[in-house]
Structure formats: C-alpha cells, structure tokens
C-alpha atoms as a PDB file:
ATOM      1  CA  UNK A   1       0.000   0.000   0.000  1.00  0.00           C
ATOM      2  CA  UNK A   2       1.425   3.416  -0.924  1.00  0.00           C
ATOM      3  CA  UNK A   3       2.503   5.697   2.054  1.00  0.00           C
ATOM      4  CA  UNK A   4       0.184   8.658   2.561  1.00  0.00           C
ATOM      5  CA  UNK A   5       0.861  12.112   2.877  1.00  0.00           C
ATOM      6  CA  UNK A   6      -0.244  15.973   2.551  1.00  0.00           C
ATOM      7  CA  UNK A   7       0.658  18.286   0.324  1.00  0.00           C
ATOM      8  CA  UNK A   8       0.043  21.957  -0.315  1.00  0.00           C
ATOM      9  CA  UNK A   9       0.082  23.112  -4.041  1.00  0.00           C
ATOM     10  CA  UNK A  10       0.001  26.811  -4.844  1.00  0.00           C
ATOM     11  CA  UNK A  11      -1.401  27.920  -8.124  1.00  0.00           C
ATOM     12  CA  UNK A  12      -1.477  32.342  -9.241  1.00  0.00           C
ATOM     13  CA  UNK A  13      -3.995  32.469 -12.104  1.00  0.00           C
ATOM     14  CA  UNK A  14      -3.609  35.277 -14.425  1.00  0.00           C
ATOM     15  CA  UNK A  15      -7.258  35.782 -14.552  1.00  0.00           C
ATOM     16  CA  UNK A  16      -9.538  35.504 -12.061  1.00  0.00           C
ATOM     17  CA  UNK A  17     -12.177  33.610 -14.550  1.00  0.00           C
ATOM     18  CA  UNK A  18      -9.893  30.778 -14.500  1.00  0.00           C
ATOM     19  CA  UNK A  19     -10.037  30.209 -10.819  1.00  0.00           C
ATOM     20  CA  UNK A  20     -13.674  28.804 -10.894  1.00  0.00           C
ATOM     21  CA  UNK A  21     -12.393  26.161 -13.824  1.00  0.00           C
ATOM     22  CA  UNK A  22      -9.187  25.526 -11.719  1.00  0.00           C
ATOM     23  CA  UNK A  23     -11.455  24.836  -8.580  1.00  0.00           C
ATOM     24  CA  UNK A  24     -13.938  22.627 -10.784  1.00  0.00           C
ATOM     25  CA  UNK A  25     -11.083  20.932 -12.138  1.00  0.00           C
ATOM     26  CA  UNK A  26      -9.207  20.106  -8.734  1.00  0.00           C
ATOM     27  CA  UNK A  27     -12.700  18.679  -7.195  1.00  0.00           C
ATOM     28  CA  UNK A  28     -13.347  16.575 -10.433  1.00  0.00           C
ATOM     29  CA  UNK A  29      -9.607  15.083 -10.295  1.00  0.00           C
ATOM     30  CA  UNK A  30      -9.631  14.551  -6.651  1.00  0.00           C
ATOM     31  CA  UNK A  31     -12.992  12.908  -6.480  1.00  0.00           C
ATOM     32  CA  UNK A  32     -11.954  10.191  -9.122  1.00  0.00           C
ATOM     33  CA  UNK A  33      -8.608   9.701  -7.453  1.00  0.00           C
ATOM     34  CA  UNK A  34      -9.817   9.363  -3.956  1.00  0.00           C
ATOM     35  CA  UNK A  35      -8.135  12.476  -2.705  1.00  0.00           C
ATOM     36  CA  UNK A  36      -9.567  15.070  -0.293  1.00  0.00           C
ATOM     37  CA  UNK A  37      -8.832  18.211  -0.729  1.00  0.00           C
ATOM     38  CA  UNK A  38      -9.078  21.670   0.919  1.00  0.00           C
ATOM     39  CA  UNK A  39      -9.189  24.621  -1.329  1.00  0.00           C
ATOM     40  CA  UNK A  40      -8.527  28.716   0.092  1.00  0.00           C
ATOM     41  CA  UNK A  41      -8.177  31.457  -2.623  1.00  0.00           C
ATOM     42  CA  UNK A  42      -6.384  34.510  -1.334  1.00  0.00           C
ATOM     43  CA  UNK A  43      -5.381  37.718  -3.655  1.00  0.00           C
ATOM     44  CA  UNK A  44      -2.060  37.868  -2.180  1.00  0.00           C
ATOM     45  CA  UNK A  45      -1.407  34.626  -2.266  1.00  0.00           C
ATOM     46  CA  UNK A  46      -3.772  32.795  -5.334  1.00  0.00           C
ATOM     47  CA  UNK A  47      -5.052  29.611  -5.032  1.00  0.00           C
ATOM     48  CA  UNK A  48      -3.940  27.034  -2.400  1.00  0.00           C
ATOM     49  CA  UNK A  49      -4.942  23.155  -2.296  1.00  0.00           C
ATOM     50  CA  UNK A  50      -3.969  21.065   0.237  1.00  0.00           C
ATOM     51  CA  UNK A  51      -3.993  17.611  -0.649  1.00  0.00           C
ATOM     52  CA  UNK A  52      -4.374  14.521   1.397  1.00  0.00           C
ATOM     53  CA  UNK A  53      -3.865  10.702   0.375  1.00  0.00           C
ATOM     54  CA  UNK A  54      -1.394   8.444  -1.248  1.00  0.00           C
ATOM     55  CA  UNK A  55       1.803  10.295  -2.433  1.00  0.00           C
ATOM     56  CA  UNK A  56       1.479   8.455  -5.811  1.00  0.00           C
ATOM     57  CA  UNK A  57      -1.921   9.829  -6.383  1.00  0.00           C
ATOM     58  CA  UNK A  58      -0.632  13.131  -4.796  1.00  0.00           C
ATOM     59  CA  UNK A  59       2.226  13.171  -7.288  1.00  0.00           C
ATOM     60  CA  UNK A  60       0.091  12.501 -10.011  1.00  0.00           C
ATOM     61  CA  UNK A  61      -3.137  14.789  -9.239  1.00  0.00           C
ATOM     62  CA  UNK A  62      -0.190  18.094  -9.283  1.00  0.00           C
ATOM     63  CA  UNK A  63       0.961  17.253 -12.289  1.00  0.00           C
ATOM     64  CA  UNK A  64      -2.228  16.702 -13.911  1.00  0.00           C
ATOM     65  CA  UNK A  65      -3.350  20.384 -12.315  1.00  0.00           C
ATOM     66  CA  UNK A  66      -0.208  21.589 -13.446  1.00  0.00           C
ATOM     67  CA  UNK A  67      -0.325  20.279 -17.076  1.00  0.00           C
ATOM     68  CA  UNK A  68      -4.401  21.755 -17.428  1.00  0.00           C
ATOM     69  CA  UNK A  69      -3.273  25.123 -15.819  1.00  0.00           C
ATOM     70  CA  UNK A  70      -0.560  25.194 -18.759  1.00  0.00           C
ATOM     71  CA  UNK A  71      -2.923  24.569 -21.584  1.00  0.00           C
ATOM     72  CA  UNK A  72      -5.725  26.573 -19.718  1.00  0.00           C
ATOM     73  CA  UNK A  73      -3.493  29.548 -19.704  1.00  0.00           C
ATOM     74  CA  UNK A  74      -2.090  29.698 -23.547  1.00  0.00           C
END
C-alpha cells in the first residue's frame, strides 16, 4: 500500500475567470482519485490546495493540475 501524505500546491492564475475552472477541475480530479482536498483562494497569495492521500496519487493529481493550468493559460 502506498505511504500517505499531505501536500500543499500553490497555483497564481492570471485571470480571475480561471479560478472557478481551476477549482472545478481540482474537485473533479480529486474525487476520481480518492483524494480530499481543501481549497482557500487569497489575492495575495492565489489559489492554495492542500492535498491529502497516497503520495502516488498526490504526485500525479499536481501534475495533472499543473499540465491543465498550462494549456488553460495559452
């Protein structure tokens, strides 16, 4: 069985209409990975997700969100 473990992933959108896809997106992956997550959106700061299961699936889920981000914001 994998080890488990948190993470917290940071993400600055450069639009604040992305932030609503990036939180949709997040739940959706999450869900189907068997993830929790907590999500906090600051101005300062963007948008934080802290992320709690196996570190594979952790791994995995932030570089998904990092891949859609990319090819969300081109």
């Amino acid at each position: 069985m994998a080890k488990s473990g948190k993470k917290s992933l940071f993400f600055k959108p450069n639009s604040v209409s992305n932030i609503e896809n990036y939180i949709h997106f997040a739940q959706k992956k999450s869900k189907s990975s068997g993830l929790q997550i907590r999500i906090s959106y600051t101005h300062d700061s963007g948008l934080n997700l802290n992320v709690t299961g196996p570190k594979d699936k952790i791994n995995l889920f932030e570089h998904q969100m990092r891949a859609y981000i990319e090819e969300l914001e081109m």
